[in-house]
PDB file of N, CA and C in Angstrom:
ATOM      1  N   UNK A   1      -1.494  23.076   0.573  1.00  0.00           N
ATOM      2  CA  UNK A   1      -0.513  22.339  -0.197  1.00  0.00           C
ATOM      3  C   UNK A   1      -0.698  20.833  -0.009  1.00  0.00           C
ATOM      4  N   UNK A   2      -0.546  20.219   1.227  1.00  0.00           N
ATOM      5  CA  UNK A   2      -0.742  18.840   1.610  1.00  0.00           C
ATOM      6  C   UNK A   2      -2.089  18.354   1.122  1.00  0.00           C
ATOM      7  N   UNK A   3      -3.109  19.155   0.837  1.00  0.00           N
ATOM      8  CA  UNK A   3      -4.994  18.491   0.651  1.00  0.00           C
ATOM      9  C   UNK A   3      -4.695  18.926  -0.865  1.00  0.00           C
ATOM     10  N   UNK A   4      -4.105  19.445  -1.673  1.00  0.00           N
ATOM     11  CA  UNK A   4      -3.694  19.528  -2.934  1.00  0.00           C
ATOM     12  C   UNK A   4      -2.943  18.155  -3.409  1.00  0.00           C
ATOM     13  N   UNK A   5      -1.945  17.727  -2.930  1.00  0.00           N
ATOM     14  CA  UNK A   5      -1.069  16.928  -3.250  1.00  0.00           C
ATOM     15  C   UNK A   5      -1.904  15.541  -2.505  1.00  0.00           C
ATOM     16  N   UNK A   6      -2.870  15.283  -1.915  1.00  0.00           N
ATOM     17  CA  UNK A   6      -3.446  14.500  -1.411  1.00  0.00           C
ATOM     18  C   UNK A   6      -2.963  13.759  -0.224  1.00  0.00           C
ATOM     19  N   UNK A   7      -2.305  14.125   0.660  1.00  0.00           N
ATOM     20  CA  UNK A   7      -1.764  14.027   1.963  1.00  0.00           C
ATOM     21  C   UNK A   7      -2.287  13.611   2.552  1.00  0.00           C
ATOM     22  N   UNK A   8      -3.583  14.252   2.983  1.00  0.00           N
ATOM     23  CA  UNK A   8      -4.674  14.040   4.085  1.00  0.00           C
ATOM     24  C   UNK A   8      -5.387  12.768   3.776  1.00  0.00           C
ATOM     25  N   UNK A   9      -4.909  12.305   2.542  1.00  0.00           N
ATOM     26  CA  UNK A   9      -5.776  10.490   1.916  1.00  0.00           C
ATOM     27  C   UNK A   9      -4.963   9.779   3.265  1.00  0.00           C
ATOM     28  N   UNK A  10      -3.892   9.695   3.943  1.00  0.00           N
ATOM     29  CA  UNK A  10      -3.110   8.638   4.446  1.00  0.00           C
ATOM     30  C   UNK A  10      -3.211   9.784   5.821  1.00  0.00           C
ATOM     31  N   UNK A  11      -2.896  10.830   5.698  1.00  0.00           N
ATOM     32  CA  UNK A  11      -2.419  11.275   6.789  1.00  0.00           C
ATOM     33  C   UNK A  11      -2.945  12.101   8.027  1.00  0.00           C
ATOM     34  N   UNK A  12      -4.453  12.027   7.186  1.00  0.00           N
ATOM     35  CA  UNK A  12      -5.416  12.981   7.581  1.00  0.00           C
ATOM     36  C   UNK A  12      -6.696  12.467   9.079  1.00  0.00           C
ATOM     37  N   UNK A  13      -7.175  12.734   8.856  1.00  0.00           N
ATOM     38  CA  UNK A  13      -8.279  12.074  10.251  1.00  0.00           C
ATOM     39  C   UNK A  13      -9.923  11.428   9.469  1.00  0.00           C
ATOM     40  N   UNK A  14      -9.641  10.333   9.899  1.00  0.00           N
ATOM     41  CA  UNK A  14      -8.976   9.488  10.203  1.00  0.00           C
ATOM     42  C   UNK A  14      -8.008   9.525   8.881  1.00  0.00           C
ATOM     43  N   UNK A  15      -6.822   8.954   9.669  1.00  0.00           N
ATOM     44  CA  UNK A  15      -5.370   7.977   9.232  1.00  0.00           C
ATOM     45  C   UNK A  15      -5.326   7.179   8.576  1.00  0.00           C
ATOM     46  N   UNK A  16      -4.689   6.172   7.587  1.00  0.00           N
ATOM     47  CA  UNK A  16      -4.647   4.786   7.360  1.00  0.00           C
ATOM     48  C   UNK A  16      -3.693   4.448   8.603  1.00  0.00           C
ATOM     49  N   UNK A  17      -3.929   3.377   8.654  1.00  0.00           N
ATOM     50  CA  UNK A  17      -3.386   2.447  10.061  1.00  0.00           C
ATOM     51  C   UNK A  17      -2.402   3.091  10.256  1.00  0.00           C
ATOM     52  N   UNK A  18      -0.815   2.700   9.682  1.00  0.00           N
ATOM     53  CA  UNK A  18       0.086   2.854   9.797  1.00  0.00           C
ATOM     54  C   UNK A  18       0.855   4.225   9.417  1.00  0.00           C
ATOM     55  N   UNK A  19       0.248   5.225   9.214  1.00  0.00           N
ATOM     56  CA  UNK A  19       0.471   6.268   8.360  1.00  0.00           C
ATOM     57  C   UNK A  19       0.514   7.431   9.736  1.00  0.00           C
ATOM     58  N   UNK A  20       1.946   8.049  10.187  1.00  0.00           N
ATOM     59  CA  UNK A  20       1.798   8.320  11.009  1.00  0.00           C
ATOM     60  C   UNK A  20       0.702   9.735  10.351  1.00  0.00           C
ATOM     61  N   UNK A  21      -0.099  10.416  11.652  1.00  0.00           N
ATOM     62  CA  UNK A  21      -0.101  11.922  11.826  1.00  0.00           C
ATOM     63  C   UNK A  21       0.076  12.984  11.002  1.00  0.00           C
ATOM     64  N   UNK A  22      -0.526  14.012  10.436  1.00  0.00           N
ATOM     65  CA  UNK A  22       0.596  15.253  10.261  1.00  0.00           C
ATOM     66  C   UNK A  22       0.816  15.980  11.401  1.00  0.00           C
ATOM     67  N   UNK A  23       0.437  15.844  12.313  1.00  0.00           N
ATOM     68  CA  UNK A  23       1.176  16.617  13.446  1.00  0.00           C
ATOM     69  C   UNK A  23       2.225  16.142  14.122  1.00  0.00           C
ATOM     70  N   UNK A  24       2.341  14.325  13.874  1.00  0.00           N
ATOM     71  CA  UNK A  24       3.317  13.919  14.163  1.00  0.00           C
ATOM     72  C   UNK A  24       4.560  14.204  12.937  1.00  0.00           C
ATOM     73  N   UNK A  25       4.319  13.947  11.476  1.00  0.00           N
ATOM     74  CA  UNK A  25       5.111  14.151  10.521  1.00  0.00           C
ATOM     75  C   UNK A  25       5.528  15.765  11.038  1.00  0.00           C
ATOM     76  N   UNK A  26       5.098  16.729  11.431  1.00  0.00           N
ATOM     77  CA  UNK A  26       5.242  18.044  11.680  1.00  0.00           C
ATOM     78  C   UNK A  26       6.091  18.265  12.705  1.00  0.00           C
ATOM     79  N   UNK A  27       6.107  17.536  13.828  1.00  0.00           N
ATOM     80  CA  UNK A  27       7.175  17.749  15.088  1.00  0.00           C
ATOM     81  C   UNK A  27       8.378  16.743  14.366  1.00  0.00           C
ATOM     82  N   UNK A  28       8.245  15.914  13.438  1.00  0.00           N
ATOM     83  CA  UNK A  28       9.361  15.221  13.065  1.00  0.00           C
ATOM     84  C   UNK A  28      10.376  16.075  12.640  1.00  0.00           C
ATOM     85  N   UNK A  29       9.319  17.073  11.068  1.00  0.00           N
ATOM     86  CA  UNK A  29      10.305  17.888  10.141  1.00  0.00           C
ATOM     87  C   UNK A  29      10.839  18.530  11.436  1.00  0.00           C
ATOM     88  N   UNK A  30      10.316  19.407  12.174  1.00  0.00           N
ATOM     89  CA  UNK A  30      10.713  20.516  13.103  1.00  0.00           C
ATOM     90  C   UNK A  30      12.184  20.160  13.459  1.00  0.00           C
ATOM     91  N   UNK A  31      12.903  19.450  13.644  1.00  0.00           N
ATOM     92  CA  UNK A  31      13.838  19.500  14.209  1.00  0.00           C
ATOM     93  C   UNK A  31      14.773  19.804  13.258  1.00  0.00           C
ATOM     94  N   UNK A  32      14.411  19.763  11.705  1.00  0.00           N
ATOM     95  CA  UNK A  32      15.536  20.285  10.750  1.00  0.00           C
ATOM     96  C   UNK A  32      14.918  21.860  10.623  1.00  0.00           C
ATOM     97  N   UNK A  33      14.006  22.129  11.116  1.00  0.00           N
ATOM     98  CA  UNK A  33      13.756  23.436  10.928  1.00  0.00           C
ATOM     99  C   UNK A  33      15.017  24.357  11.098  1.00  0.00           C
ATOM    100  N   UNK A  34      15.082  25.531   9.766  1.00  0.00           N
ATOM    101  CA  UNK A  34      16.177  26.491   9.632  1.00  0.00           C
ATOM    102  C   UNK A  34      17.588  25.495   8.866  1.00  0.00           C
ATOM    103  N   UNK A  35      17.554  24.188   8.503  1.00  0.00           N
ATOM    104  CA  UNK A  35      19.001  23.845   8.592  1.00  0.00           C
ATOM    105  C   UNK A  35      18.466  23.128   6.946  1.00  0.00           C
ATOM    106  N   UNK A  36      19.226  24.187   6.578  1.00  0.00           N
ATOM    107  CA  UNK A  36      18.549  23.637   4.439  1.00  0.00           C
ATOM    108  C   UNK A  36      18.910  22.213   4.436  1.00  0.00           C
ATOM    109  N   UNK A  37      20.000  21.912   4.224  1.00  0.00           N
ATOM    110  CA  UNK A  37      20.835  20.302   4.092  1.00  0.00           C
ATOM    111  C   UNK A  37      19.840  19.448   4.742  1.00  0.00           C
ATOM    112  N   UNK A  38      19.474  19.315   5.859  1.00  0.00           N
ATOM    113  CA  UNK A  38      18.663  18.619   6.542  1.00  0.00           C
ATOM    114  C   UNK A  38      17.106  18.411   6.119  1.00  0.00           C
ATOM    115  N   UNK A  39      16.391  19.598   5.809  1.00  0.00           N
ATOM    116  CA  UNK A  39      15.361  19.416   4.930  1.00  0.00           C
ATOM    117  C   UNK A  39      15.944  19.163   3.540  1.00  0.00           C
ATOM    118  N   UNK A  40      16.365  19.620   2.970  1.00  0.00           N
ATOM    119  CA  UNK A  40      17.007  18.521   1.345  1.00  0.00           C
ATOM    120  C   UNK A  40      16.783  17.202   1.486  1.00  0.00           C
ATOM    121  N   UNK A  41      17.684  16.213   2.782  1.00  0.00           N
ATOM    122  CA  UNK A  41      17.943  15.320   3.091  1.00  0.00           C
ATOM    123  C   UNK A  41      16.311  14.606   3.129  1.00  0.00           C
ATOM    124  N   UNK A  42      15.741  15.288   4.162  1.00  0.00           N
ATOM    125  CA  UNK A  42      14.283  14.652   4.556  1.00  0.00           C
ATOM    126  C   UNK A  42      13.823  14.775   2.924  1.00  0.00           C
ATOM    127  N   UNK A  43      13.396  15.795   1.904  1.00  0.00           N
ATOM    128  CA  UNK A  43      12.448  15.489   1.001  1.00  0.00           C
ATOM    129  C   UNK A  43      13.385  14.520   0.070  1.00  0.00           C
ATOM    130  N   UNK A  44      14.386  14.131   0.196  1.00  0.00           N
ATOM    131  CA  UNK A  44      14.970  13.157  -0.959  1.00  0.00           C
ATOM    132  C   UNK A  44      14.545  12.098  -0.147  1.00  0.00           C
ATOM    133  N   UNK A  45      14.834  11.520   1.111  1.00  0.00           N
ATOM    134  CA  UNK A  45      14.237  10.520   1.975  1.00  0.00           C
ATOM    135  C   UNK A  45      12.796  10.199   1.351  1.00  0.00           C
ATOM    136  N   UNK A  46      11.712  11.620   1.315  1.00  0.00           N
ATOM    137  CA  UNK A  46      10.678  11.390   1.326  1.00  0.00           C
ATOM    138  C   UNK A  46      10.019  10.574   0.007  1.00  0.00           C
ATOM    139  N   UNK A  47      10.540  10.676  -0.970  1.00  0.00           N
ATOM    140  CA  UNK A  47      10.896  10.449  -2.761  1.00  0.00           C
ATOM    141  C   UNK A  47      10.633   9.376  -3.024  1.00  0.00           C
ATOM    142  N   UNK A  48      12.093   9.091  -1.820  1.00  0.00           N
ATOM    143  CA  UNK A  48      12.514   7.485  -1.700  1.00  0.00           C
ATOM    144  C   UNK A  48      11.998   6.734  -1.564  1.00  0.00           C
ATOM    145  N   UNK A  49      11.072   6.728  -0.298  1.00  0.00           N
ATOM    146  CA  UNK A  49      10.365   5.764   0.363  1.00  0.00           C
ATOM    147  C   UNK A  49      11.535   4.341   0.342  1.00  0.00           C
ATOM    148  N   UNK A  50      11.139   3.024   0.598  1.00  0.00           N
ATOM    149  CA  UNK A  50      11.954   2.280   1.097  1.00  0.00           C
ATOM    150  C   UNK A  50      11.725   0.970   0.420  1.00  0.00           C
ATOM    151  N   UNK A  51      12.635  -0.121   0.361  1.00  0.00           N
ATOM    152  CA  UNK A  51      12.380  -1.055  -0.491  1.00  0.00           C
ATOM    153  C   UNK A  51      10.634  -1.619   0.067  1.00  0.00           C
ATOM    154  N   UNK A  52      11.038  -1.832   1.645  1.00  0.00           N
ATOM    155  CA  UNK A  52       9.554  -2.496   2.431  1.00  0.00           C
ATOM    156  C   UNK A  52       8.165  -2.249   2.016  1.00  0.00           C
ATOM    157  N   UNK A  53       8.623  -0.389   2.419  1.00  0.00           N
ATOM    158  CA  UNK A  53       7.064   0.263   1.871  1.00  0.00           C
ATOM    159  C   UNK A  53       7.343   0.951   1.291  1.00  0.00           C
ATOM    160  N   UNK A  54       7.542   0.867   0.191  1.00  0.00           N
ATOM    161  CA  UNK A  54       7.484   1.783  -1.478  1.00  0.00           C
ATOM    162  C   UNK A  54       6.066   2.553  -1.418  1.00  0.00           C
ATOM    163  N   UNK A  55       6.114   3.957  -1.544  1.00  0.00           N
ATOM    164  CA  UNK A  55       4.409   4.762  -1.664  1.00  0.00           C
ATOM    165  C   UNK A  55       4.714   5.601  -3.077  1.00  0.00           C
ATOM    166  N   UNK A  56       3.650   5.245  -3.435  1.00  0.00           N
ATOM    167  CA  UNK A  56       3.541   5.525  -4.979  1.00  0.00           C
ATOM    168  C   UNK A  56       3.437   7.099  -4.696  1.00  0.00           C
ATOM    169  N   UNK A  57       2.869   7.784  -3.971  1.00  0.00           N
ATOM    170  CA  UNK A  57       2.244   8.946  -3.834  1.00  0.00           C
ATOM    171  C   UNK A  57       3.638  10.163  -3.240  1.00  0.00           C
ATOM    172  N   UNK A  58       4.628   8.936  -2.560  1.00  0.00           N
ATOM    173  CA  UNK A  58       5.522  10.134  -2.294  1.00  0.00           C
ATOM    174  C   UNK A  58       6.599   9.962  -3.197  1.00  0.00           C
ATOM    175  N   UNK A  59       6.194   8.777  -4.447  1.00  0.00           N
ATOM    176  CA  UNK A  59       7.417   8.408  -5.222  1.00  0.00           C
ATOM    177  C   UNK A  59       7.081   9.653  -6.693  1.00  0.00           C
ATOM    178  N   UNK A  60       6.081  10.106  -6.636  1.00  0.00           N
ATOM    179  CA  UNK A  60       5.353  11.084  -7.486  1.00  0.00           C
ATOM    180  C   UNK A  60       5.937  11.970  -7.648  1.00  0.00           C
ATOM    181  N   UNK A  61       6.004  12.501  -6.000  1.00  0.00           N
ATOM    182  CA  UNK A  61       6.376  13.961  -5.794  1.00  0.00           C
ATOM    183  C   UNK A  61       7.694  14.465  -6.359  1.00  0.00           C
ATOM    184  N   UNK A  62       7.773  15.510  -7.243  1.00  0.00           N
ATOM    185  CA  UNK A  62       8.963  16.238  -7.485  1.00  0.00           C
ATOM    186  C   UNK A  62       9.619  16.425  -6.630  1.00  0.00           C
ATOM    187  N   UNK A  63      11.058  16.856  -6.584  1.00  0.00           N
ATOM    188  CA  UNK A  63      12.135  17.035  -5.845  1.00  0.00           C
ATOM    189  C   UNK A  63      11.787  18.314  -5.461  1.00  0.00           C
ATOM    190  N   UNK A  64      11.495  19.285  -5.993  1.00  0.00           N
ATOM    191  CA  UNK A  64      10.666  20.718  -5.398  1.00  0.00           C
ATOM    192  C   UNK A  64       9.645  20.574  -4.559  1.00  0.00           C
ATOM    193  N   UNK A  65       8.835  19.567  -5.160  1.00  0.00           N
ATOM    194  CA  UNK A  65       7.014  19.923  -4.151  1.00  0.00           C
ATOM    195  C   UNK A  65       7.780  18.886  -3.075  1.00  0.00           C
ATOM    196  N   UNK A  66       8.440  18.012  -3.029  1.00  0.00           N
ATOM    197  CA  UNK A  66       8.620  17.575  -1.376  1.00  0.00           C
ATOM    198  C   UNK A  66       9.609  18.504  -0.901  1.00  0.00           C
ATOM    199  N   UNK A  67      10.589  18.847  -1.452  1.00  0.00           N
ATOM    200  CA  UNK A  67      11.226  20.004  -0.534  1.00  0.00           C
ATOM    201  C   UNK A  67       9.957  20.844   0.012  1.00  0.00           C
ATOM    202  N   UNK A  68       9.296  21.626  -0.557  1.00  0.00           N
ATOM    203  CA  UNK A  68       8.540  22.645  -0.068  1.00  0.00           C
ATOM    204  C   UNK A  68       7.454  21.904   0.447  1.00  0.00           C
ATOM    205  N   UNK A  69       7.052  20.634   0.454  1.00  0.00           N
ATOM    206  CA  UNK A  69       6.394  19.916   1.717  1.00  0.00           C
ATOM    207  C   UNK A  69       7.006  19.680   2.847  1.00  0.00           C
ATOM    208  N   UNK A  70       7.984  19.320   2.897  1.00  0.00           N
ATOM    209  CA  UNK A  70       9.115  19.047   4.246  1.00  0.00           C
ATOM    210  C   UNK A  70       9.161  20.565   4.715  1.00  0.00           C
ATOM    211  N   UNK A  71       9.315  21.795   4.107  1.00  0.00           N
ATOM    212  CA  UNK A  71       9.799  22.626   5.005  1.00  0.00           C
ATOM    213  C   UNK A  71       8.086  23.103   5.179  1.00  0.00           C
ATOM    214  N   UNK A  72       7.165  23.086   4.583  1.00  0.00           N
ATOM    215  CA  UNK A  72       6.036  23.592   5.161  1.00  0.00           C
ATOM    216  C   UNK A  72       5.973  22.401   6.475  1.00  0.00           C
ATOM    217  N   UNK A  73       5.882  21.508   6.809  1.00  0.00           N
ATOM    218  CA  UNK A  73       6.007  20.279   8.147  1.00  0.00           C
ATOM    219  C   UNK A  73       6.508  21.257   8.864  1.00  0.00           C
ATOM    220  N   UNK A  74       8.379  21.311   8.463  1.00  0.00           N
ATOM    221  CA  UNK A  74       9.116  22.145   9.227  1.00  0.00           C
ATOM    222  C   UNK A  74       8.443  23.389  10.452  1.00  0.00           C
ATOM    223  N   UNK A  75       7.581  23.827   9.287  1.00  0.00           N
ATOM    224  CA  UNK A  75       7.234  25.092   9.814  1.00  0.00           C
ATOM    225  C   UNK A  75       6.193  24.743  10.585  1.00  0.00           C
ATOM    226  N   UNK A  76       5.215  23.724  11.249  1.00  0.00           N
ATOM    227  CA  UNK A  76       4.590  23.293  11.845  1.00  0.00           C
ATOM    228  C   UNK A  76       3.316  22.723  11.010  1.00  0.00           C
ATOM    229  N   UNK A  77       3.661  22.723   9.711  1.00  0.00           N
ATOM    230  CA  UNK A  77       2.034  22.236   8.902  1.00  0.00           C
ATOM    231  C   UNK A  77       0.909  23.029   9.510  1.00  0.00           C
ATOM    232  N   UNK A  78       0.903  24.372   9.062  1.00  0.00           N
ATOM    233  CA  UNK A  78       0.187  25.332   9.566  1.00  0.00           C
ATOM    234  C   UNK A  78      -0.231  25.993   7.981  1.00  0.00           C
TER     235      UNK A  78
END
């Protein structure tokens, strides 16, 4: 799903600089793991991105494919 949606461009090995991990993005989701509201929360976050660093790539993503990116994280990005 993530090398589909092109994830691994920023997040993959090597990284762009600032772009954390997916194993770090993966212990992040984990802690909403099981708790729907909380992953909702994270993939609307993810959408968002922020006035600072606006990412075109997570501003793309449907409200579905980042939900079901956040909870695949959740699940350990396995």
């Amino acid at each position: 799903m993530a090398a589909d949606m092109g994830c691994y461009n920023c997040h993959g090995s090597p990284k762009l600089q600032t772009a954390p991990s997916m194993a770090s993005l993966a212990e992040h989701a984990a802690k909403a793991r099981g708790d729907d509201e909380a992953l909702k929360k994270r993939a609307q976050k993810l959408r968002a991105g922020s006035a600072l660093h606006p990412i075109a790539a997570h501003e793309r993503l449907s409200p579905e494919a980042a939900e079901l990116l956040v909870r695949w994280l959740s699940e350990g990005a396995k």
